[in-house]
Every structure is written in structure tokens, then in C-alpha cells.
N, C-alpha and C. Protein backbone atom coordinates (compact mmCIF):
# COMPACT_ATOMS: atom_id res chain seq x y z
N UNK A 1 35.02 1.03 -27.29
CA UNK A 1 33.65 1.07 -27.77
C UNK A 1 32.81 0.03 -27.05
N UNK A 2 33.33 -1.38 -27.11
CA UNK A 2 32.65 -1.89 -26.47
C UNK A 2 32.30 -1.60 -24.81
N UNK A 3 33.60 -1.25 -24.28
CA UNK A 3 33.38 -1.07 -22.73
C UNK A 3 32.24 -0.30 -22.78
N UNK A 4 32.11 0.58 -23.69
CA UNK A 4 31.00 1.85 -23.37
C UNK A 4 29.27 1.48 -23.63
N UNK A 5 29.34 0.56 -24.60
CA UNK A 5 28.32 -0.41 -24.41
C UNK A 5 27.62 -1.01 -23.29
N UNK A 6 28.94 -1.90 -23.12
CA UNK A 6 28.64 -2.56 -22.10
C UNK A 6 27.99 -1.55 -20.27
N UNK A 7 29.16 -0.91 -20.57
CA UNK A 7 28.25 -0.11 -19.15
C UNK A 7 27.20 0.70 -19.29
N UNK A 8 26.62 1.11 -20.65
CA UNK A 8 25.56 1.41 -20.75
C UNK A 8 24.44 0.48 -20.63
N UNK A 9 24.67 -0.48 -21.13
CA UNK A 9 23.56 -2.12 -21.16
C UNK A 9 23.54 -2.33 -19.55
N UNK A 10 24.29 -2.34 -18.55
CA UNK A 10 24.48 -2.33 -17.29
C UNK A 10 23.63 -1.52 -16.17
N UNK A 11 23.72 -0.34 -17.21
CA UNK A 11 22.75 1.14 -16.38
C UNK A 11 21.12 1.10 -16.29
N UNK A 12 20.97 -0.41 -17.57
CA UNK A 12 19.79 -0.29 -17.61
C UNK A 12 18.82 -1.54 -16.91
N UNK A 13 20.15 -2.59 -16.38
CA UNK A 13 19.56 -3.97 -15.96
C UNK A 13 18.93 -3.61 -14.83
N UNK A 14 17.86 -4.89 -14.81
CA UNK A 14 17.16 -4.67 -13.21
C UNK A 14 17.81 -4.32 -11.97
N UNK A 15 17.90 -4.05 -11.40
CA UNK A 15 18.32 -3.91 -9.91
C UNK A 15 18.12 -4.76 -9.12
N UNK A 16 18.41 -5.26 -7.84
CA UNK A 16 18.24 -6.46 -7.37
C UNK A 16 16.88 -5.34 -6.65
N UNK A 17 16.00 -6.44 -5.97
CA UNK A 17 14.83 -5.49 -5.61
C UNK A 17 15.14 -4.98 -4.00
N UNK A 18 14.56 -3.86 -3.01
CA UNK A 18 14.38 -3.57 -2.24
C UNK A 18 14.40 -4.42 -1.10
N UNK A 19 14.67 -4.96 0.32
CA UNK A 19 14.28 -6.01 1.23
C UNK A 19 12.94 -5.67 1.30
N UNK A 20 12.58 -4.46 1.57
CA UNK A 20 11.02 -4.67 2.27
C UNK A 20 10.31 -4.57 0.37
N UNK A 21 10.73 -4.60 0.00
CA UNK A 21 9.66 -4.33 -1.07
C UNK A 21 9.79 -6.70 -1.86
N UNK A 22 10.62 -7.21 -0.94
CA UNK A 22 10.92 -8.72 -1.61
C UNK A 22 10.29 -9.34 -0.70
N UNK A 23 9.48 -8.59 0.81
CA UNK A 23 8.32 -9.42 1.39
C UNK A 23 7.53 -9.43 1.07
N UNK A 24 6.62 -8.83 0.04
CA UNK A 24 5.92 -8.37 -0.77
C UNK A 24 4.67 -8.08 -0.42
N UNK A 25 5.23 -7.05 0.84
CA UNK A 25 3.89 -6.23 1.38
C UNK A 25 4.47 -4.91 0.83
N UNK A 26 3.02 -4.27 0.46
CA UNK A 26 3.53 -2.78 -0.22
C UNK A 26 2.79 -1.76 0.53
N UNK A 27 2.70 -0.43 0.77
CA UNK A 27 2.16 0.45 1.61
C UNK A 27 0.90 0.38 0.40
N UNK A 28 -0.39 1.20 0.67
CA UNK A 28 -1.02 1.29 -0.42
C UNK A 28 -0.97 2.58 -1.38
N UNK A 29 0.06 3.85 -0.71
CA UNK A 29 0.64 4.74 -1.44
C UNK A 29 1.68 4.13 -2.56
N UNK A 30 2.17 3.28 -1.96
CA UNK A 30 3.33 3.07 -2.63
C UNK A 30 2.60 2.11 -4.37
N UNK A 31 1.71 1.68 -3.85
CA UNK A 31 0.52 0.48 -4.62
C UNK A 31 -0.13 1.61 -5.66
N UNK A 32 -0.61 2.42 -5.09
CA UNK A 32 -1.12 3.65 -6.03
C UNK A 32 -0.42 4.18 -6.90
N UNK A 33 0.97 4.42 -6.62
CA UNK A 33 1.80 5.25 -7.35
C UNK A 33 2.11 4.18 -8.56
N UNK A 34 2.79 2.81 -7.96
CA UNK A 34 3.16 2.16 -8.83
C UNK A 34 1.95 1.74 -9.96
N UNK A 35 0.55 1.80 -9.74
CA UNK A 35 -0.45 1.77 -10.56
C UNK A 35 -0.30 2.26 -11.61
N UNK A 36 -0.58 3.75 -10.93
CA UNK A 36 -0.70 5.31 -11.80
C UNK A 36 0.92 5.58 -12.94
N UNK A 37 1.99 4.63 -12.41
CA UNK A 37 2.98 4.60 -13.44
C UNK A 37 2.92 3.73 -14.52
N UNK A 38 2.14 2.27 -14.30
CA UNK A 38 1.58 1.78 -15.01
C UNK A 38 0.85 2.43 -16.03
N UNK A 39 -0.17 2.57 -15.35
CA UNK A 39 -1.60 3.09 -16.21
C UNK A 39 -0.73 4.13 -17.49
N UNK A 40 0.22 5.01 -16.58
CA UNK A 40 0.38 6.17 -17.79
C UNK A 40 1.47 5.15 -18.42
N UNK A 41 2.48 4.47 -18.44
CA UNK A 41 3.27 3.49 -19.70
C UNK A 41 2.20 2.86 -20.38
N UNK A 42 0.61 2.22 -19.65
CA UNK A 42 0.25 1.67 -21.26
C UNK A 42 -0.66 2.83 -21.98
N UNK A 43 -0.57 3.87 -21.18
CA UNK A 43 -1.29 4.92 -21.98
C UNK A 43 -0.81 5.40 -23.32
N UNK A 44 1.00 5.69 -23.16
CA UNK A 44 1.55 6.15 -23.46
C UNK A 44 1.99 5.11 -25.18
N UNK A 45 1.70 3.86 -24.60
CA UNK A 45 1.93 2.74 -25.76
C UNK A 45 1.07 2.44 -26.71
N UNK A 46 -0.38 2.95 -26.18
CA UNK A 46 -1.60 2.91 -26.77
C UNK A 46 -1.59 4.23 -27.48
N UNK A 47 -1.16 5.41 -27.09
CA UNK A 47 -0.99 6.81 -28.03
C UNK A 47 -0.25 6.61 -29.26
N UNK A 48 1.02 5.67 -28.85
CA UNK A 48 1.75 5.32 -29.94
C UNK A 48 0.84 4.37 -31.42
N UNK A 49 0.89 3.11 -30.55
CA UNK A 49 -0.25 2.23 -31.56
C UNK A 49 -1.35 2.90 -32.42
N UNK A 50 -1.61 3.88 -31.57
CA UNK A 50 -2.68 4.67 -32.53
C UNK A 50 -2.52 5.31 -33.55
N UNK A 51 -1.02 6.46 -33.51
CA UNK A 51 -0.97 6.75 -34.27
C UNK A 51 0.01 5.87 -35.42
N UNK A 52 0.54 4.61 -35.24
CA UNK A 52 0.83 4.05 -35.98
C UNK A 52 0.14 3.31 -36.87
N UNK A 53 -1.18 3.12 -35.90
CA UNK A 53 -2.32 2.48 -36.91
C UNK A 53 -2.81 3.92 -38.00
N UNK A 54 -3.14 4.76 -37.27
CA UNK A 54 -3.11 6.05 -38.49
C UNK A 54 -2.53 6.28 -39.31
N UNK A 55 -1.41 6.19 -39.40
CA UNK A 55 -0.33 6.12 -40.61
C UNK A 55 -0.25 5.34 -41.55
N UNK A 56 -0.69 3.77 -41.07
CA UNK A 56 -0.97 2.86 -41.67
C UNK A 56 -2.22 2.94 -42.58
N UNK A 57 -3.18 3.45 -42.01
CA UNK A 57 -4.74 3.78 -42.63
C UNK A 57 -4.28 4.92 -43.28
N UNK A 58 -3.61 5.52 -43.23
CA UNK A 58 -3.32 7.00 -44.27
C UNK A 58 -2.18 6.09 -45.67
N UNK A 59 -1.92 5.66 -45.32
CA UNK A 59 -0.52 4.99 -46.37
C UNK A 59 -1.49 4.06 -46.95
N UNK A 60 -2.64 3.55 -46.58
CA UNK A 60 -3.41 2.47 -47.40
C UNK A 60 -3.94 3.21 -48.42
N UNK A 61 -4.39 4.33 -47.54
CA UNK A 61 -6.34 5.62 -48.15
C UNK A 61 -5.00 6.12 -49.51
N UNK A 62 -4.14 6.11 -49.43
CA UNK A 62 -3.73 7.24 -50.44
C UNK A 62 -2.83 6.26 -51.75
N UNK A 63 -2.65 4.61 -51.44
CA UNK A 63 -2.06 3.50 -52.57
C UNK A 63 -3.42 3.37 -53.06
N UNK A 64 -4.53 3.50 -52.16
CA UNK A 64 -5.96 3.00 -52.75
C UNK A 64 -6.13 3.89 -54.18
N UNK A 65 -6.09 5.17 -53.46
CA UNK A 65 -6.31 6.42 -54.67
C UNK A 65 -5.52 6.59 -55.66
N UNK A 66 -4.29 6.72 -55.33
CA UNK A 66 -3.03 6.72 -56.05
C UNK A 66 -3.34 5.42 -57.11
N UNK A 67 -4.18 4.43 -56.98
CA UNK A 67 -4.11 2.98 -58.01
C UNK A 67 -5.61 3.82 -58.75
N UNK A 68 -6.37 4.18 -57.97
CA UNK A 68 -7.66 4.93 -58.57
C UNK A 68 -7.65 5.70 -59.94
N UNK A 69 -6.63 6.64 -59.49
CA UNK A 69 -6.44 8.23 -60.20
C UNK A 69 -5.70 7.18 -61.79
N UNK A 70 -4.42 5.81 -61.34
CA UNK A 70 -3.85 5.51 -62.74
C UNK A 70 -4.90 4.76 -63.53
N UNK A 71 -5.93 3.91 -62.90
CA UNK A 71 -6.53 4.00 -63.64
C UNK A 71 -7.93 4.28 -64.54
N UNK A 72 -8.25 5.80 -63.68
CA UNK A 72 -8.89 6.59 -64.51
C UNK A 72 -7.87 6.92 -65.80
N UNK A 73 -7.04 7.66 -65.66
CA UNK A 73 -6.14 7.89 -66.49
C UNK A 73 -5.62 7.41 -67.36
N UNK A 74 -5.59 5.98 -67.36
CA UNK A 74 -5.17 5.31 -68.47
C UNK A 74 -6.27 4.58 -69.17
């Protein structure tokens, strides 16, 4: 079990980097792409946040009411 761990935790460590990419001149294709992979991971983190903040604003809107409705009722 553990071995299988472990070489999974392994599959995911950095890599040592590229030679030409550790002089740290980059083509400007290569600059673009790595942007545009950016841009869409914090896109993708910000879709999330959102709808977690929604859930959150829905789970508030409905303890708000839910405390409303007991005490009309009582």
C-alpha cells in the first residue's frame, strides 16, 4: 500500500526543469501558451470560488428564512 502511494506522490513531483528552458529565455510561443494555461487554471479556480460562494449565499438565504418561517409560527 504504501509503495503504491509513494509512486503515485512521485508521478506528481516537479520535474527537474528543461536546459534551455533553466536559461530562462523562452520563445514567445512558448510565453503565450504558458500564459493562456495560466489564465485558464485561474479561470477555472475563480468558476470554482464562485460557485462556492453561491452555495454559501444559498445556505445563509435559506437558515435566514428557515429562522423566519419558526418564528412566525411560534
Amino acid at each position: 500500500m504504501t509503495e503504491t502511494l509513494e509512486r503515485a506522490i512521485a508521478r506528481f513531483r516537479l520535474r527537474p526543469a528543461a536546459p534551455e528552458a533553466a536559461s530562462g529565455r523562452v520563445s514567445a510561443a512558448a510565453f503565450r501558451a504558458m500564459a493562456l494555461e495560466r489564465l485558464r487554471a485561474v479561470e477555472r479556480d475563480v468558476g470554482e470560488l464562485k460557485a462556492r460562494v453561491n452555495g454559501l449565499i444559498f445556505v445563509v438565504a435559506g437558515a435566514v428564512v428557515s429562522q423566519l418561517v419558526l418564528k412566525v409560527m411560534a
